[in-house]
N, C-alpha and C. Protein backbone atom coordinates (compact mmCIF):
# COMPACT_ATOMS: atom_id res chain seq x y z
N UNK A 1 13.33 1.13 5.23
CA UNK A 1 12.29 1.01 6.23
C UNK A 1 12.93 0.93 7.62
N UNK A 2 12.39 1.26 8.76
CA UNK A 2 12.12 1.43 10.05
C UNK A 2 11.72 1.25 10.48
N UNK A 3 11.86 -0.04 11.47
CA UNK A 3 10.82 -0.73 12.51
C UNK A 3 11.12 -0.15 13.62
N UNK A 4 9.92 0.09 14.23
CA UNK A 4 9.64 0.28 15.84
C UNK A 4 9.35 -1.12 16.13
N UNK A 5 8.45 -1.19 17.29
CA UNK A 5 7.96 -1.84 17.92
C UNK A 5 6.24 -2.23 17.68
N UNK A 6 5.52 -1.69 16.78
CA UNK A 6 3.81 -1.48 16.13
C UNK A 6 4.56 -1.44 15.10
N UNK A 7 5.06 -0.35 14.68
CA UNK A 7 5.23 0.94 13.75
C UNK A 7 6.18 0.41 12.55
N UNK A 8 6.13 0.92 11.20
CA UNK A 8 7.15 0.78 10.63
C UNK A 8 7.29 1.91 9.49
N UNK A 9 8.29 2.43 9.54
CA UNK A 9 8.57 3.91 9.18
C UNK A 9 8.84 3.57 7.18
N UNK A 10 8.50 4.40 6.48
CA UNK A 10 9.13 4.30 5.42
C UNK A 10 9.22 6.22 4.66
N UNK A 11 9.88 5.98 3.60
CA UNK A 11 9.77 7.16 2.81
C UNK A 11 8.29 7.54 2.45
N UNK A 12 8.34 8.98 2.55
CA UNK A 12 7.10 9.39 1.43
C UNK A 12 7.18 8.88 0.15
N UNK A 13 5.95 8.47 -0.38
CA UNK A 13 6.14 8.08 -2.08
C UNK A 13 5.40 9.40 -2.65
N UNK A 14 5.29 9.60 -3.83
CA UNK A 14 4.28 10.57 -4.50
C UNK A 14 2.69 9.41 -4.38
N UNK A 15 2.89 8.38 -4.52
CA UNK A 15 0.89 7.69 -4.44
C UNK A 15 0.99 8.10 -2.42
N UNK A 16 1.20 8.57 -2.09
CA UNK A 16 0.71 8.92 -0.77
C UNK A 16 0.50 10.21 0.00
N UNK A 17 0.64 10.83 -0.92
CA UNK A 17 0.19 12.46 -2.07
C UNK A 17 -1.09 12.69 -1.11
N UNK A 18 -2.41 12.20 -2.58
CA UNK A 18 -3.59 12.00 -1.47
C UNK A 18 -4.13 12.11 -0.24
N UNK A 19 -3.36 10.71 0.56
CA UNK A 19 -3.69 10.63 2.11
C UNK A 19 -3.13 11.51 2.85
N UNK A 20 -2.06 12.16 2.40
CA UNK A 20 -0.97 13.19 2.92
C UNK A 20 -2.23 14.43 2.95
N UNK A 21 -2.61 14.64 1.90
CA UNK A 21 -3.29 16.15 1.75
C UNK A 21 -4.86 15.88 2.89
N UNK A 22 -5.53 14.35 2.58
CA UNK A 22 -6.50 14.50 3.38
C UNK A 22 -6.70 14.36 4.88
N UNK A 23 -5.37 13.96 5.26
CA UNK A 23 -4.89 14.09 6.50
C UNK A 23 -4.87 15.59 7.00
N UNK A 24 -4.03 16.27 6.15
CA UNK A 24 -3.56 17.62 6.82
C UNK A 24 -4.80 18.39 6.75
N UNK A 25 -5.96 18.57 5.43
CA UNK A 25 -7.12 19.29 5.87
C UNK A 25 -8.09 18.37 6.35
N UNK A 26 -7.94 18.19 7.28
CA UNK A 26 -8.84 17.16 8.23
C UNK A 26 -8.56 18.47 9.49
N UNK A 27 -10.02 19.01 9.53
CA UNK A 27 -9.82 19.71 10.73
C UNK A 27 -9.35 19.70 12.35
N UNK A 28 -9.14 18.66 12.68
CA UNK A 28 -8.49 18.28 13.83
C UNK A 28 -7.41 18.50 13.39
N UNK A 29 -6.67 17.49 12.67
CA UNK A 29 -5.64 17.35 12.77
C UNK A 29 -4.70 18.70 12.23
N UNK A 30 -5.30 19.58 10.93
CA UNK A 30 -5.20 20.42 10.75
C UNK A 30 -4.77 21.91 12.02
N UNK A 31 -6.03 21.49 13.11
CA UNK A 31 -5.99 22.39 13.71
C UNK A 31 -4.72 22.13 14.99
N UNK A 32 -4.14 20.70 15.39
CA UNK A 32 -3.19 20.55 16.09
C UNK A 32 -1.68 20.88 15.30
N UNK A 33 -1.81 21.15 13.95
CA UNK A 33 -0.60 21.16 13.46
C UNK A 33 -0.08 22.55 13.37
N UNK A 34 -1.25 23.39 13.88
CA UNK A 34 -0.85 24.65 13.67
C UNK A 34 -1.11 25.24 11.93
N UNK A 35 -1.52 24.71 11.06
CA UNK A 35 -1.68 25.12 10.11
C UNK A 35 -2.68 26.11 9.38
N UNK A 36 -2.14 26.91 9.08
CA UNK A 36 -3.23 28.22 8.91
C UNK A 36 -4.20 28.38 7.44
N UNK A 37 -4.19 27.36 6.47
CA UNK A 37 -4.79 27.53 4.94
C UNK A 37 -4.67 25.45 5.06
N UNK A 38 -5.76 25.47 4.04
CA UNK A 38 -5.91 23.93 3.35
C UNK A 38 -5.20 23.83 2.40
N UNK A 39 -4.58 22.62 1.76
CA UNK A 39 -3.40 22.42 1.12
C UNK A 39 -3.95 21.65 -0.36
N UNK A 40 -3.72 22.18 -1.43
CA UNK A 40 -3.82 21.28 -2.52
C UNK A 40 -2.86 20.53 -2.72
N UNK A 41 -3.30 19.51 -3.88
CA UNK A 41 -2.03 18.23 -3.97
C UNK A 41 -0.97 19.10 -4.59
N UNK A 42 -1.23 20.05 -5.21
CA UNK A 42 0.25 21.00 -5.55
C UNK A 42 0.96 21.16 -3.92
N UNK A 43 0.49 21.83 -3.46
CA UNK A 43 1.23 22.67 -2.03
C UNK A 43 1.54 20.97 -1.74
N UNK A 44 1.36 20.06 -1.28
CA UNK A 44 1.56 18.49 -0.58
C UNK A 44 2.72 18.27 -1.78
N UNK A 45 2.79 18.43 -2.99
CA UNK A 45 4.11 17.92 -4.22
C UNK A 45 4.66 18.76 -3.08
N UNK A 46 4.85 19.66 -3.07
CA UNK A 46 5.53 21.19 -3.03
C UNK A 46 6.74 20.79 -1.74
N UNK A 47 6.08 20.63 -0.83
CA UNK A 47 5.81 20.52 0.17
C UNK A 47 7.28 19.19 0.87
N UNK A 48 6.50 18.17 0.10
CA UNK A 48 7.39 16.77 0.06
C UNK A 48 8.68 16.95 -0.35
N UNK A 49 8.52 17.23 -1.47
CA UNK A 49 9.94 17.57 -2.40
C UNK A 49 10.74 18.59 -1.19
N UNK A 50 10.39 19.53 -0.65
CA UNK A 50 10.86 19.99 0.30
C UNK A 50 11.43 19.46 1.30
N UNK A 51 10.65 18.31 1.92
CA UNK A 51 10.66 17.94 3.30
C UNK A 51 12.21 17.07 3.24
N UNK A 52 12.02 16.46 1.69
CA UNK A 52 13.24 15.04 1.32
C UNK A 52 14.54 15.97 1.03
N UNK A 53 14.65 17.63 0.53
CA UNK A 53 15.67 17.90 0.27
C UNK A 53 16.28 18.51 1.66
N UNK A 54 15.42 18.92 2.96
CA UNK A 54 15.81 19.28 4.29
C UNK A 54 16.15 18.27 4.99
N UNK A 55 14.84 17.49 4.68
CA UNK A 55 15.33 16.40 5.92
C UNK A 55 14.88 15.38 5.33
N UNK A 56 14.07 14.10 6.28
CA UNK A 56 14.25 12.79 6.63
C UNK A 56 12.48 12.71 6.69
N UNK A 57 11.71 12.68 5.90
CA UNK A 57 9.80 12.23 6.05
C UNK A 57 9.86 11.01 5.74
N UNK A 58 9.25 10.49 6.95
CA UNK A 58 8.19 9.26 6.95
C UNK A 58 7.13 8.86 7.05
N UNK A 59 6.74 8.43 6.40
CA UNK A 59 5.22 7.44 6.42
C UNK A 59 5.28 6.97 7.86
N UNK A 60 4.03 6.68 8.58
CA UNK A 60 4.06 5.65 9.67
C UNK A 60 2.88 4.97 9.14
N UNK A 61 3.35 3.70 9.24
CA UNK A 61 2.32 2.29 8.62
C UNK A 61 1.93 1.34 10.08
N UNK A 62 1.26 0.77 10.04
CA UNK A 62 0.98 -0.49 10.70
C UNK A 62 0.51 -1.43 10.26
N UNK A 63 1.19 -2.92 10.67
CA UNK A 63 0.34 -3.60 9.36
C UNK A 63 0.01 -3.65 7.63
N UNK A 64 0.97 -2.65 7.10
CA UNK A 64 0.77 -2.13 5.88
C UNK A 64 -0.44 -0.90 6.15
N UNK A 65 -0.88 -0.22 6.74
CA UNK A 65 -1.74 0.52 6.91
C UNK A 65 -0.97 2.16 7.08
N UNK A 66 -1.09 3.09 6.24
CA UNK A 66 -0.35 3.98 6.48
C UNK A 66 -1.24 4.63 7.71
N UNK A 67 -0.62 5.70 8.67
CA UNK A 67 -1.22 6.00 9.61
C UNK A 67 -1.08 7.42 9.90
N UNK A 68 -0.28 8.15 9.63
CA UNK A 68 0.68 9.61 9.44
C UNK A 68 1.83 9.71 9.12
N UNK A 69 2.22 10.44 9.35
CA UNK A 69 3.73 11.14 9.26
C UNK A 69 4.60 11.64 9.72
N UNK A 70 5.76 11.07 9.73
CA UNK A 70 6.67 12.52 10.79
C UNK A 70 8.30 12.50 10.29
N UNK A 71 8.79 12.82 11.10
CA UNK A 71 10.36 13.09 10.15
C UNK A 71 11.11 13.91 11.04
N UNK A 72 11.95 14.16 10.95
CA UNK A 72 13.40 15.13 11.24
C UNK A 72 13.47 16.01 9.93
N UNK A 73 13.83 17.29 10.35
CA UNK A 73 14.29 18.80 9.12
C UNK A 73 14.82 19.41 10.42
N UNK A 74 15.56 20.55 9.83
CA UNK A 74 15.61 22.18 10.35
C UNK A 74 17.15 21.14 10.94
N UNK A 75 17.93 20.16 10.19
CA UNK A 75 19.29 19.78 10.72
C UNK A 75 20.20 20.49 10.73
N UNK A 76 20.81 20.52 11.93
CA UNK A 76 22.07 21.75 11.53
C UNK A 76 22.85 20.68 12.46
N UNK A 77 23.92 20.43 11.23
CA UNK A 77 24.89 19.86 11.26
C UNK A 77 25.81 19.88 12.36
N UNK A 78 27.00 21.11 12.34
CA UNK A 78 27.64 21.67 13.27
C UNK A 78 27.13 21.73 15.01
N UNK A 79 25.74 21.88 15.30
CA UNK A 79 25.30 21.55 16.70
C UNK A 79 24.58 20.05 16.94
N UNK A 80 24.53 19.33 15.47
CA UNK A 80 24.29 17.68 15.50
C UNK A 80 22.88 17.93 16.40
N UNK A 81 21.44 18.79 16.00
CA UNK A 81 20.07 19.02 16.37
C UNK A 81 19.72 18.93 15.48
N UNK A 82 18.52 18.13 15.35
CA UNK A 82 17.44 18.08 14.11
C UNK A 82 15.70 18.89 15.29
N UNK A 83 15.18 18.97 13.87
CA UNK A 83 13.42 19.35 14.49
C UNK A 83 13.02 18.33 14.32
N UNK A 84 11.86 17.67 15.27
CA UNK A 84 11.16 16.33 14.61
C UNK A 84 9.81 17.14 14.62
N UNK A 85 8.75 16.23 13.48
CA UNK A 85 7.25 16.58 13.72
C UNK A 85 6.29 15.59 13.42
N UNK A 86 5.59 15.29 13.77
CA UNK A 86 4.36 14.19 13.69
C UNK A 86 3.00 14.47 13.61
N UNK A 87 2.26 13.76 12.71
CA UNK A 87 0.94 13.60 13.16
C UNK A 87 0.36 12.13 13.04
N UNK A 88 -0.65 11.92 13.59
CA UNK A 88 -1.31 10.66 12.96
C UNK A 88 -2.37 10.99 12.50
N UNK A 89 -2.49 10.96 11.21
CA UNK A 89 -3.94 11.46 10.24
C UNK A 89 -5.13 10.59 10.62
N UNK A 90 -5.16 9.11 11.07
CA UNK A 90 -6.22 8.21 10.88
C UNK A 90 -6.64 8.55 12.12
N UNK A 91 -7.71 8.94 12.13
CA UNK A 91 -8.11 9.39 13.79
C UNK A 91 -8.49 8.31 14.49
N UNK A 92 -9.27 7.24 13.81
CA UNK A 92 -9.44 5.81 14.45
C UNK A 92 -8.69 5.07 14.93
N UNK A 93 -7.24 5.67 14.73
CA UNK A 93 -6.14 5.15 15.55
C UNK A 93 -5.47 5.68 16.60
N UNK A 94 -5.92 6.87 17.04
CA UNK A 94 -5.56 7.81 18.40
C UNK A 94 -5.80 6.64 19.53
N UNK A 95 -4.64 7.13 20.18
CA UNK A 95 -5.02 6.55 21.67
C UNK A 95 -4.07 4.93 21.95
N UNK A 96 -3.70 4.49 20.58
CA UNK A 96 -3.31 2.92 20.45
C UNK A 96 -1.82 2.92 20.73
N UNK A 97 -1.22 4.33 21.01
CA UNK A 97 0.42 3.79 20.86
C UNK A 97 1.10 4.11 20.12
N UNK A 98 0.47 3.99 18.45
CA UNK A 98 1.34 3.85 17.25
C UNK A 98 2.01 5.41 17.53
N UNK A 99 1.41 6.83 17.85
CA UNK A 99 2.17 7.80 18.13
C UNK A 99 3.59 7.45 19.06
N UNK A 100 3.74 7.38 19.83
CA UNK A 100 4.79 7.12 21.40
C UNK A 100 5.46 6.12 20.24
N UNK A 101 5.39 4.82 19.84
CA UNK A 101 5.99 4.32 18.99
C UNK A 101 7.02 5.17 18.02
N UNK A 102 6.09 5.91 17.10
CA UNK A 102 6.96 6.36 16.46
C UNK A 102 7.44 7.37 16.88
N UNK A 103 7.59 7.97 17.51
CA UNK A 103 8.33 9.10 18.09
C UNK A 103 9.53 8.14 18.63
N UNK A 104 9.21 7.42 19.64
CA UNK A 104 10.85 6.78 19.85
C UNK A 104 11.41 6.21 18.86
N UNK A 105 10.94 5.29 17.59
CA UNK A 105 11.53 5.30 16.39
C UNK A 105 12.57 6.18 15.72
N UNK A 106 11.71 7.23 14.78
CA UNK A 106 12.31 8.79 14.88
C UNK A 106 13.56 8.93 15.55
N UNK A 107 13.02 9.64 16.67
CA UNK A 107 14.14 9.76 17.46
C UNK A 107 15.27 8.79 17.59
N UNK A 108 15.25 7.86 17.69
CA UNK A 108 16.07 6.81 17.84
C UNK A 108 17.02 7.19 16.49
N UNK A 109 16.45 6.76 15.38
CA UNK A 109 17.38 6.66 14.09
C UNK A 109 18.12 7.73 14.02
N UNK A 110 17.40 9.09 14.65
CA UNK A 110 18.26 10.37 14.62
C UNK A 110 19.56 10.15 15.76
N UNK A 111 19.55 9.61 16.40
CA UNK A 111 20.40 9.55 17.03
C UNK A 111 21.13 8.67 16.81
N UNK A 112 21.06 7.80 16.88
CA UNK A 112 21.78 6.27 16.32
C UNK A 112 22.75 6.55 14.48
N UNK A 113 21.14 7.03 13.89
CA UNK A 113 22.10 7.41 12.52
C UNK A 113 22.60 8.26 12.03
N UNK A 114 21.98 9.60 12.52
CA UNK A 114 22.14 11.07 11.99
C UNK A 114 23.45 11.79 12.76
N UNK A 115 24.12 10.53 14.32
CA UNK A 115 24.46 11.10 15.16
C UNK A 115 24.13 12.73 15.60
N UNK A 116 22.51 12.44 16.07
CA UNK A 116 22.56 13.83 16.45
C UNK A 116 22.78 13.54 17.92
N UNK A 117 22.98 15.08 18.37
CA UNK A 117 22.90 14.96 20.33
C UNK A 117 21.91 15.77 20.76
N UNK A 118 21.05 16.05 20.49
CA UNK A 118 19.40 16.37 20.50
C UNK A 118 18.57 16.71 19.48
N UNK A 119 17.31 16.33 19.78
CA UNK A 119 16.51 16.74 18.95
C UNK A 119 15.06 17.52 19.51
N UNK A 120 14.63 18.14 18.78
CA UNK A 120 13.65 19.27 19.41
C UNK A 120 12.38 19.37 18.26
N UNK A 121 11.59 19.88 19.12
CA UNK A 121 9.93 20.31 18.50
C UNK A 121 9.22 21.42 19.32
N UNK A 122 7.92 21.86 18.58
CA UNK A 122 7.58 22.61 19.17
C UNK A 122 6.22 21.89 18.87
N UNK A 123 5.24 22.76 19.96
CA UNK A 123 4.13 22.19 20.13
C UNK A 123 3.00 23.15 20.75
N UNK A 124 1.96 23.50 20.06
CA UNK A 124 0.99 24.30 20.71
C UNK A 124 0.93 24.43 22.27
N UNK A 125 0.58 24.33 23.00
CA UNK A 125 0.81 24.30 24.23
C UNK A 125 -0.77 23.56 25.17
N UNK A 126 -1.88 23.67 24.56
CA UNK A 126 -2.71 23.20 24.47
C UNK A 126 -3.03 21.69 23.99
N UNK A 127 -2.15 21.53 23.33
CA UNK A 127 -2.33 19.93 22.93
C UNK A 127 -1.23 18.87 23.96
N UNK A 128 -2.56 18.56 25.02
CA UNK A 128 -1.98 18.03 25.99
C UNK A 128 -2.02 16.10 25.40
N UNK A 129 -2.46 15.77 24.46
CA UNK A 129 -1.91 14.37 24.14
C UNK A 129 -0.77 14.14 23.69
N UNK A 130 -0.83 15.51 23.09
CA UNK A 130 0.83 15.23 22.52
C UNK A 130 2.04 15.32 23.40
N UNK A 131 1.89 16.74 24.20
CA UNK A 131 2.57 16.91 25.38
C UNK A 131 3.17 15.76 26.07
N UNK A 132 1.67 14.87 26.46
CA UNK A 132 1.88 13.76 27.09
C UNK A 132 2.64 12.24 26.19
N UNK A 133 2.69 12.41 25.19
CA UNK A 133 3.14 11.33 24.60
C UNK A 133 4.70 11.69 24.19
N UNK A 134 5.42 13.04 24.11
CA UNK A 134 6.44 13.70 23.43
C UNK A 134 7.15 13.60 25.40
N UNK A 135 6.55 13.79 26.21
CA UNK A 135 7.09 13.60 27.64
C UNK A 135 7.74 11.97 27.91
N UNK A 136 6.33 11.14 27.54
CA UNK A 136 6.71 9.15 27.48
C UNK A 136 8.36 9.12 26.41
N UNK A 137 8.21 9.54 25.44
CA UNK A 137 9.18 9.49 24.95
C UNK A 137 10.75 10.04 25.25
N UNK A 138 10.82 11.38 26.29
CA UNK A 138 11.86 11.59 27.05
C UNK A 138 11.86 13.17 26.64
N UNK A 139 11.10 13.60 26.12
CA UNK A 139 11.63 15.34 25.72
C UNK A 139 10.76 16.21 27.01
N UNK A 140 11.62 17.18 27.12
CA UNK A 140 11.28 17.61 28.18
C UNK A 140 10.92 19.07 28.08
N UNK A 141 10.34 19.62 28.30
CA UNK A 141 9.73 21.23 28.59
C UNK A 141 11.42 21.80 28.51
N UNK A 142 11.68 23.11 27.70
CA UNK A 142 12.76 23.97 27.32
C UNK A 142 12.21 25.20 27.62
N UNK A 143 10.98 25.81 26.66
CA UNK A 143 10.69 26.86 26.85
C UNK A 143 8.93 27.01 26.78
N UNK A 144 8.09 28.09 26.76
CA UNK A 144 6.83 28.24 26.54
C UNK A 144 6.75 29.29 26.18
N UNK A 145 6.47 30.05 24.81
CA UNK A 145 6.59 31.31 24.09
C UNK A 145 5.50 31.48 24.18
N UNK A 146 4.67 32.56 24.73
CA UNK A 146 3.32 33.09 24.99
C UNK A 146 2.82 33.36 23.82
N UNK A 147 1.45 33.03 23.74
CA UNK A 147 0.43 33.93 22.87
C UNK A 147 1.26 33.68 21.29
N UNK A 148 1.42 32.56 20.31
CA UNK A 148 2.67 32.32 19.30
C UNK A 148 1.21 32.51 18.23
N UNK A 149 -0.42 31.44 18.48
CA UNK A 149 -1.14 31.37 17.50
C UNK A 149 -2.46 31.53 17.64
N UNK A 150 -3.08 32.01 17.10
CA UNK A 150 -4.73 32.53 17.04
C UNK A 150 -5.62 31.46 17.02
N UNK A 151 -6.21 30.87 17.64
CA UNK A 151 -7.40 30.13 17.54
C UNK A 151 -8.63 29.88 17.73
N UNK A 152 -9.74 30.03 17.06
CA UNK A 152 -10.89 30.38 17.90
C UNK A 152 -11.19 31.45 19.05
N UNK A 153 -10.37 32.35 18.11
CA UNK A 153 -10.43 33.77 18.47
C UNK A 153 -9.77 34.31 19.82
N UNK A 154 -8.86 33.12 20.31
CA UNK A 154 -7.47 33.51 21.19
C UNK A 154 -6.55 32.95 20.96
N UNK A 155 -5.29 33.65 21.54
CA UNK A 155 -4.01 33.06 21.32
C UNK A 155 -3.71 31.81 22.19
N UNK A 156 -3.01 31.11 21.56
CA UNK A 156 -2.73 29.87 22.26
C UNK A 156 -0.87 29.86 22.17
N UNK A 157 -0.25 30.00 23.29
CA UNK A 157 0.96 29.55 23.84
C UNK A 157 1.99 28.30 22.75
N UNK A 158 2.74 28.43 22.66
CA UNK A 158 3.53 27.31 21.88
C UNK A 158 4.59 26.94 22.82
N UNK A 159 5.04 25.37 23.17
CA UNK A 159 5.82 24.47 23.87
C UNK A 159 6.61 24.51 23.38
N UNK A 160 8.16 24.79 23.74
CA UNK A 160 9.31 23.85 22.58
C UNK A 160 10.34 23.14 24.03
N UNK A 161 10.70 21.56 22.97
CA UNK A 161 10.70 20.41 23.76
C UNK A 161 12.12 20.01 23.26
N UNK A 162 12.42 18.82 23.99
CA UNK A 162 13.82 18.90 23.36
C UNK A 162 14.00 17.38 24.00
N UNK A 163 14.66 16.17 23.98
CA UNK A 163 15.78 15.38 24.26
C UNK A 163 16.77 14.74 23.91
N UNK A 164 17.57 14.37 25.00
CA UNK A 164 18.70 14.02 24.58
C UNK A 164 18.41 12.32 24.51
N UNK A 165 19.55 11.51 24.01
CA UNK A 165 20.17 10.17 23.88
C UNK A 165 19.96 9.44 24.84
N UNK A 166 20.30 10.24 26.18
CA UNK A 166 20.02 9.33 27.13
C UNK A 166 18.41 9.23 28.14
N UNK A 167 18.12 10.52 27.70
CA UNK A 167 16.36 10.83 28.06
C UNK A 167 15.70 9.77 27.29
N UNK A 168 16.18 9.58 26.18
CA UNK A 168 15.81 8.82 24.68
C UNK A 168 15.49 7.35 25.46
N UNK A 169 17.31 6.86 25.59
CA UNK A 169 16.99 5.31 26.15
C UNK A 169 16.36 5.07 27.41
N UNK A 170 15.90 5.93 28.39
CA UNK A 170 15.25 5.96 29.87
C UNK A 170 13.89 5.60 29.13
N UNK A 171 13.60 6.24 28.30
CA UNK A 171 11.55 6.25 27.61
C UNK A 171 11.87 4.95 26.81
N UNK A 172 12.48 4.65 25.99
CA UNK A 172 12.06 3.32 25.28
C UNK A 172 12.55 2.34 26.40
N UNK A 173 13.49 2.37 27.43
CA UNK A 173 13.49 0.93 28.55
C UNK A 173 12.13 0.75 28.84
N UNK A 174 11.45 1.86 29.13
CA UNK A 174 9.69 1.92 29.87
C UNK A 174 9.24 1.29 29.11
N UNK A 175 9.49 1.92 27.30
CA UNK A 175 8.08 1.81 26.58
C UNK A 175 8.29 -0.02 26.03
N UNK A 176 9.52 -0.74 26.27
CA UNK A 176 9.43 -1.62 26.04
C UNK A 176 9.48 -2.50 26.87
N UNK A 177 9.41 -2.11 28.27
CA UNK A 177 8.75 -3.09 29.37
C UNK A 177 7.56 -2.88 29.64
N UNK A 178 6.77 -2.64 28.70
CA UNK A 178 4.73 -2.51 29.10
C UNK A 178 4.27 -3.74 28.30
């Protein structure tokens, strides 16, 4: 386990299978993740087993309350960069933090444990909460690849973000003097 500051990170289990799958076809959240088909608990096995042999998935809990997910994959060793990705499935919890939390979490352990020297994501370009919460945390605008995904019958732009260690500790000094 992995404490933030709210937040406390753990492994995927298989009993969290379920909330995993009804999270991801949950049309919001679905539709910020970029995901193009609904997922059965096969594709979510599938999926997991994947995520643990690439990388690093976590649960985000509060309180014992699971809340989403996110993790580090796509590690490549030799340039010491991981991908991170997140969501928070419980929508009744938008807006509280527990995101910005775990993202500096995350990030943190990747750096601290994985010794990486950046880490990166990409991000619709339209999803300005996230934008704004992946910015609090220290990653900064890299590139903007035009026109990447179809939505509601236009293309929507994709963000890719990136920070370093020391962008890292500038956002958690903030996020832990509020």
């Amino acid at each position: 386990m992995i404490n933030g500051r709210f937040v406390t990170l753990r492994r995927v289990e298989p009993r969290d299978f379920d909330l995993v799958q009804r999270w991801q076809n949950d049309p919001e959240v679905h539709r910020w993740m970029d995901y193009d088909r609904e997922f059965s608990l096969h594709d979510i096995d599938e999926s997991e087993q994947r995520a643990t042999t690439e990388g690093h998935p976590f649960i985000i809990e509060v309180n014992g309350k699971p809340l989403g997910r996110t993790g580090l994959n796509n590690i490549r060793q030799r340039d010491h960069i991981a991908s991170f990705y997140i969501f928070i499935g419980e929508k009744d919890e938008w807006g509280r933090g527990y995101g910005l939390d775990a993202v500096l979490t995350v990030v943190g352990w990747g750096f601290e444990t994985l010794n990486l020297r950046m880490i990166e994501l990409w991000s619709l370009a339209d999803n300005g909460r996230a934008i704004k919460t992946y910015q609090a945390a220290g990653f900064v605008e890299d590139a903007r690849l035009p026109e990447r995904s179809l939505h509601e019958g236009k293309y929507v732009d994709h963000m890719v973000m990136s920070v370093t260690p020391e962008r890292w500790r500038q956002a958690l000094e903030t996020f832990r003097g509020r």
